[in-house]
N, C-alpha and C. Protein backbone atom coordinates (compact mmCIF):
# COMPACT_ATOMS: atom_id res chain seq x y z
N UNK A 1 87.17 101.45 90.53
CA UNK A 1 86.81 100.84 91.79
C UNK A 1 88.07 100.59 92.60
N UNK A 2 88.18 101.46 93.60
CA UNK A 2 89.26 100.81 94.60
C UNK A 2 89.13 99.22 95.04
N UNK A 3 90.42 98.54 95.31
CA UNK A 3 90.78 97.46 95.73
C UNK A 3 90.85 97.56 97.26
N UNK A 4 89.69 98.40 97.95
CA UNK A 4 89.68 98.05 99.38
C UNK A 4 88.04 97.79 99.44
N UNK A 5 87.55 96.89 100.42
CA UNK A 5 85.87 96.97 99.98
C UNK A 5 85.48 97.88 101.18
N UNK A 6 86.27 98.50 102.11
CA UNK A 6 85.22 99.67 103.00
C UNK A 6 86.31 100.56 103.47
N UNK A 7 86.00 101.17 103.63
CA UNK A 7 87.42 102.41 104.03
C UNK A 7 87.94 102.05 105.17
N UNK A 8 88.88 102.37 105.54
CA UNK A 8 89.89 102.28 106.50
C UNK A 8 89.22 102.98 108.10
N UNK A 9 89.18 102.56 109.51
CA UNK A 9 88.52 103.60 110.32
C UNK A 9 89.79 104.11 111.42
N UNK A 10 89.70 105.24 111.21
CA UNK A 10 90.97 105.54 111.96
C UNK A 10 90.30 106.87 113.75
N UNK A 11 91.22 106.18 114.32
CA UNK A 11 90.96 106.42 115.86
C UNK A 11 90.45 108.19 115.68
N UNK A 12 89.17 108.47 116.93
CA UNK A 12 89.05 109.60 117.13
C UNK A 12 89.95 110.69 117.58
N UNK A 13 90.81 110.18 118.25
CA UNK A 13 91.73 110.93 118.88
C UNK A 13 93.54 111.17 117.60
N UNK A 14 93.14 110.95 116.65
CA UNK A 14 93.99 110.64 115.81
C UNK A 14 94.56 112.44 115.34
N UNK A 15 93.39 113.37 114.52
CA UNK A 15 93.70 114.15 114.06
C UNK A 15 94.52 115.28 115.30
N UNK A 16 94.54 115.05 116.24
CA UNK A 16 94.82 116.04 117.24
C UNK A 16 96.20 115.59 117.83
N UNK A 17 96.31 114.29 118.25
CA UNK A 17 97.81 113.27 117.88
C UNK A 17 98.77 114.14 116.94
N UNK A 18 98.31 113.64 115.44
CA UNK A 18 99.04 114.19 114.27
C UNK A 18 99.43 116.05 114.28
N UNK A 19 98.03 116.69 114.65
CA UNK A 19 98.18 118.10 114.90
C UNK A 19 99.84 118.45 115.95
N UNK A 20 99.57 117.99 116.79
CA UNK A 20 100.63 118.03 117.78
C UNK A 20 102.04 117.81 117.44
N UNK A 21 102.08 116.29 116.19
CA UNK A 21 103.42 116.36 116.67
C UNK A 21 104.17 116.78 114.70
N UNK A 22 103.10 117.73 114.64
CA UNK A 22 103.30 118.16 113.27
C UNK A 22 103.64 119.71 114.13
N UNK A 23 103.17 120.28 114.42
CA UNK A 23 103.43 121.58 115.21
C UNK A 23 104.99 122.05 115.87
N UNK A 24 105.45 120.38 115.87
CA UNK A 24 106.94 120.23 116.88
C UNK A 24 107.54 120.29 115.70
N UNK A 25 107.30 120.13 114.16
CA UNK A 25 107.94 119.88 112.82
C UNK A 25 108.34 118.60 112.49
N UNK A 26 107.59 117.25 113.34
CA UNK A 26 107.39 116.20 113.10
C UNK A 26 106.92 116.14 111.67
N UNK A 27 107.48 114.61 110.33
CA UNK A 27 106.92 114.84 109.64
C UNK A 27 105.78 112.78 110.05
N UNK A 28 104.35 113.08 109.19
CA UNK A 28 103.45 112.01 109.73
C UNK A 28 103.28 111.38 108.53
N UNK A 29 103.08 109.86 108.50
CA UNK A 29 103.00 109.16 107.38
C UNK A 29 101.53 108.21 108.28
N UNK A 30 100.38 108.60 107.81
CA UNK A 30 99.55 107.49 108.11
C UNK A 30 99.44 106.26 107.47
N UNK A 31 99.23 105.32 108.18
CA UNK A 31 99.43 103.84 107.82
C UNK A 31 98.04 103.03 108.42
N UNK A 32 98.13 102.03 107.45
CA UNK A 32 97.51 100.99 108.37
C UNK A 32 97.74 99.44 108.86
N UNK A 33 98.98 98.58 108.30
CA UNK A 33 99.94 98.08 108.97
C UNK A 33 101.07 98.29 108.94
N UNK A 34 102.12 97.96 109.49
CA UNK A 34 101.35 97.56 111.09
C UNK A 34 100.86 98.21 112.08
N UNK A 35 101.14 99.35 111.92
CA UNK A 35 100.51 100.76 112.97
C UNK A 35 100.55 101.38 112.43
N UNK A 36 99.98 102.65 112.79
CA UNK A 36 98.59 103.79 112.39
C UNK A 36 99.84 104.61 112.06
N UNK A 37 100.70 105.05 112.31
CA UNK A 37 101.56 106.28 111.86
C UNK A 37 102.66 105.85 112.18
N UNK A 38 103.83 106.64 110.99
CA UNK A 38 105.20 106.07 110.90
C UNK A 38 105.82 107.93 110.57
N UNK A 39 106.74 108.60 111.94
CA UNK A 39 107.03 109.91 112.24
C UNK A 39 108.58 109.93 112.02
N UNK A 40 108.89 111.37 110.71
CA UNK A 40 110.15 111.09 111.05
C UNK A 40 110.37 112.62 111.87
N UNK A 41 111.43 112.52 112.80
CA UNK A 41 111.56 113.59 113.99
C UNK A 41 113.43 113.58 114.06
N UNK A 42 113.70 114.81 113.96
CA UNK A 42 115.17 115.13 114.24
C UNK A 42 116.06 113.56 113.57
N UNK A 43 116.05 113.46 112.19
CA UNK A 43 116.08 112.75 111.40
C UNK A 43 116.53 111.19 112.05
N UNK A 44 115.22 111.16 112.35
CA UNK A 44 115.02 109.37 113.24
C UNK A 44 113.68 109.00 112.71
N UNK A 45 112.92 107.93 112.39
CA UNK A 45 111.90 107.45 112.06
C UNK A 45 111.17 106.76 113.88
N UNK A 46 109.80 106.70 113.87
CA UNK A 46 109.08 106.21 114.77
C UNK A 46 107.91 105.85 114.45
N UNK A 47 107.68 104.55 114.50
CA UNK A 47 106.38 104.25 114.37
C UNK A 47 105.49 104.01 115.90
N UNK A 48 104.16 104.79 115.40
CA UNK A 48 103.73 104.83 116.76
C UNK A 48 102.11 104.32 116.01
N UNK A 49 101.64 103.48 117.31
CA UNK A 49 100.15 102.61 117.50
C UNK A 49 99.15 103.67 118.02
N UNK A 50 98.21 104.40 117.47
CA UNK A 50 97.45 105.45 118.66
C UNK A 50 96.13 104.06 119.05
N UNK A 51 96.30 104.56 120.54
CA UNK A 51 95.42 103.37 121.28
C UNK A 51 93.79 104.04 121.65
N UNK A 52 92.73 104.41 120.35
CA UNK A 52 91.95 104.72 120.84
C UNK A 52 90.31 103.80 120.86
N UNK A 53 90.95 102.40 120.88
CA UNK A 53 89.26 101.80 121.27
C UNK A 53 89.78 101.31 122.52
N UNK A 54 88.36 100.65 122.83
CA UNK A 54 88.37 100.08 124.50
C UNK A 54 88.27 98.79 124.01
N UNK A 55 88.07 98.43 123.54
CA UNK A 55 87.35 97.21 123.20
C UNK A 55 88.19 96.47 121.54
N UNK A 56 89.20 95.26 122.00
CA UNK A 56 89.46 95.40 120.39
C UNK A 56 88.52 93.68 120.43
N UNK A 57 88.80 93.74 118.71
CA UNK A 57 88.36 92.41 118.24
C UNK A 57 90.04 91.32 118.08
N UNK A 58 89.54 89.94 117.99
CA UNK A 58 90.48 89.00 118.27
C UNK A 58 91.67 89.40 117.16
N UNK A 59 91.08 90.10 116.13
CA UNK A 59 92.33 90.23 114.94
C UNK A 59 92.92 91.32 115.63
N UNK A 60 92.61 91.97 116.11
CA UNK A 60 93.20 93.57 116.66
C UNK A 60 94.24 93.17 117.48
N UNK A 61 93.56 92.81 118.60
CA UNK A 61 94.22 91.87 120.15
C UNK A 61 95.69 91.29 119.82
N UNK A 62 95.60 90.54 118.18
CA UNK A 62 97.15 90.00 118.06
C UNK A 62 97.46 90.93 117.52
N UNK A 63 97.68 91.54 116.60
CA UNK A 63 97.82 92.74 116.29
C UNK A 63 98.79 93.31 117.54
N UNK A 64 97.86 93.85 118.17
CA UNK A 64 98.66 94.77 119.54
C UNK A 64 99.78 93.91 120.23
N UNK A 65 99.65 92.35 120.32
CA UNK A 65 100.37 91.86 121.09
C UNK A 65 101.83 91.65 119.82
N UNK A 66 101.78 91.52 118.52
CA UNK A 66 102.68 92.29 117.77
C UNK A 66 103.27 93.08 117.88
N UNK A 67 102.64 94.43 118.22
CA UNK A 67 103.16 95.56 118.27
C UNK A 67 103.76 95.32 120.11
N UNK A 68 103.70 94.73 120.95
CA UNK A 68 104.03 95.08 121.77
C UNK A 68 105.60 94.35 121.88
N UNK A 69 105.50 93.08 120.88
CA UNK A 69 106.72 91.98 120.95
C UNK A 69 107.76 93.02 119.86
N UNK A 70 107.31 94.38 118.52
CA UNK A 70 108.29 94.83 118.38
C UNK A 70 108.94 96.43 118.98
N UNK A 71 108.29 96.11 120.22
CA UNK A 71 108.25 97.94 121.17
C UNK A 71 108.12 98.97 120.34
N UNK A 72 106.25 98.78 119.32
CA UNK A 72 106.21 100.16 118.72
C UNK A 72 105.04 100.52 120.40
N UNK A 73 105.64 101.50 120.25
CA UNK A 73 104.58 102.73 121.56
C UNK A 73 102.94 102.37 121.18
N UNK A 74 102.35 102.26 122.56
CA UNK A 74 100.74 103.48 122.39
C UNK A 74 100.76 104.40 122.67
N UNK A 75 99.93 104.99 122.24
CA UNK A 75 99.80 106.53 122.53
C UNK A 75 98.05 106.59 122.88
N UNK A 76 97.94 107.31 123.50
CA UNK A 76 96.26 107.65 123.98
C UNK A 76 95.94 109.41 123.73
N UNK A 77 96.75 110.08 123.76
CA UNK A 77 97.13 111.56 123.63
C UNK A 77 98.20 112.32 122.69
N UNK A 78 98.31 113.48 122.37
CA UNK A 78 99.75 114.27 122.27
C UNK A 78 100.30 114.12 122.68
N UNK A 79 100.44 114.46 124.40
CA UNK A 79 101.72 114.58 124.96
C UNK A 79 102.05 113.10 125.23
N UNK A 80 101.64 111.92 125.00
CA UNK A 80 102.64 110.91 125.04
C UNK A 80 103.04 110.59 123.66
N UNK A 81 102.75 111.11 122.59
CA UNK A 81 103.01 111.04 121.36
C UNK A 81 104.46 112.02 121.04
N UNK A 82 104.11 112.84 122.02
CA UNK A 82 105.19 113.73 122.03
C UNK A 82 106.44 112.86 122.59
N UNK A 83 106.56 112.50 124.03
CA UNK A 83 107.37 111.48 124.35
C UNK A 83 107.58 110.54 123.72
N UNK A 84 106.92 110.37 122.89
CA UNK A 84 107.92 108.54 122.03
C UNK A 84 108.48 108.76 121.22
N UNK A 85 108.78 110.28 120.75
CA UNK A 85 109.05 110.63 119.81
C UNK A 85 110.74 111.66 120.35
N UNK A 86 110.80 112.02 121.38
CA UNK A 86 111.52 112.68 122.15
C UNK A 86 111.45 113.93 122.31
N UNK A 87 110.41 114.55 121.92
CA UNK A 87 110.19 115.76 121.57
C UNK A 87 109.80 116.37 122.99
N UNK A 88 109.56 115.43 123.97
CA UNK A 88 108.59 116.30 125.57
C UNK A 88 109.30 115.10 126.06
N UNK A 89 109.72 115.68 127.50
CA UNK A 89 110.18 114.34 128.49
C UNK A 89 109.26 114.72 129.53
């Protein structure tokens, strides 16, 4: 029996994110704190937040305002996934 009681739900827009910045020879470490993926790129690490609900709940909300007090990125797409990463300006 795993020690999680429901699986993990990870953003729709996630596998196409990862596609992208695996294609650039990004390597992807999915996570789930404190953010969703931790990229290492032209031997630098980046952790990046993919921002795909509209709607969070109160645990989420601090969460994000976490992530915003330690400047990890959102991302909504590739190509800004690509930019936080330096790979596209």
């Amino acid at each position: 029996m795993s020690i999680y009681r429901r699986a993990q739900r990870r953003d729709e827009n996630e596998p196409e994110i990862v596609a992208a910045l695996e294609r650039v020879g990004a390597e992807v470490e999915r996570m789930s704190q404190p953010c969703d993926l931790l990229v290492w790129f032209r031997r630098d690490h980046f952790p990046i937040e993919i921002d795909g609900v509209k709607k969070y709940r109160k645990r989420s909300q601090k969460q994000l305002e976490t992530l915003e007090r330690m400047g990890i990125p959102r991302v909504k797409n590739p190509e800004e996934a690509l930019r936080a990463i330096g790979a596209m300006s």
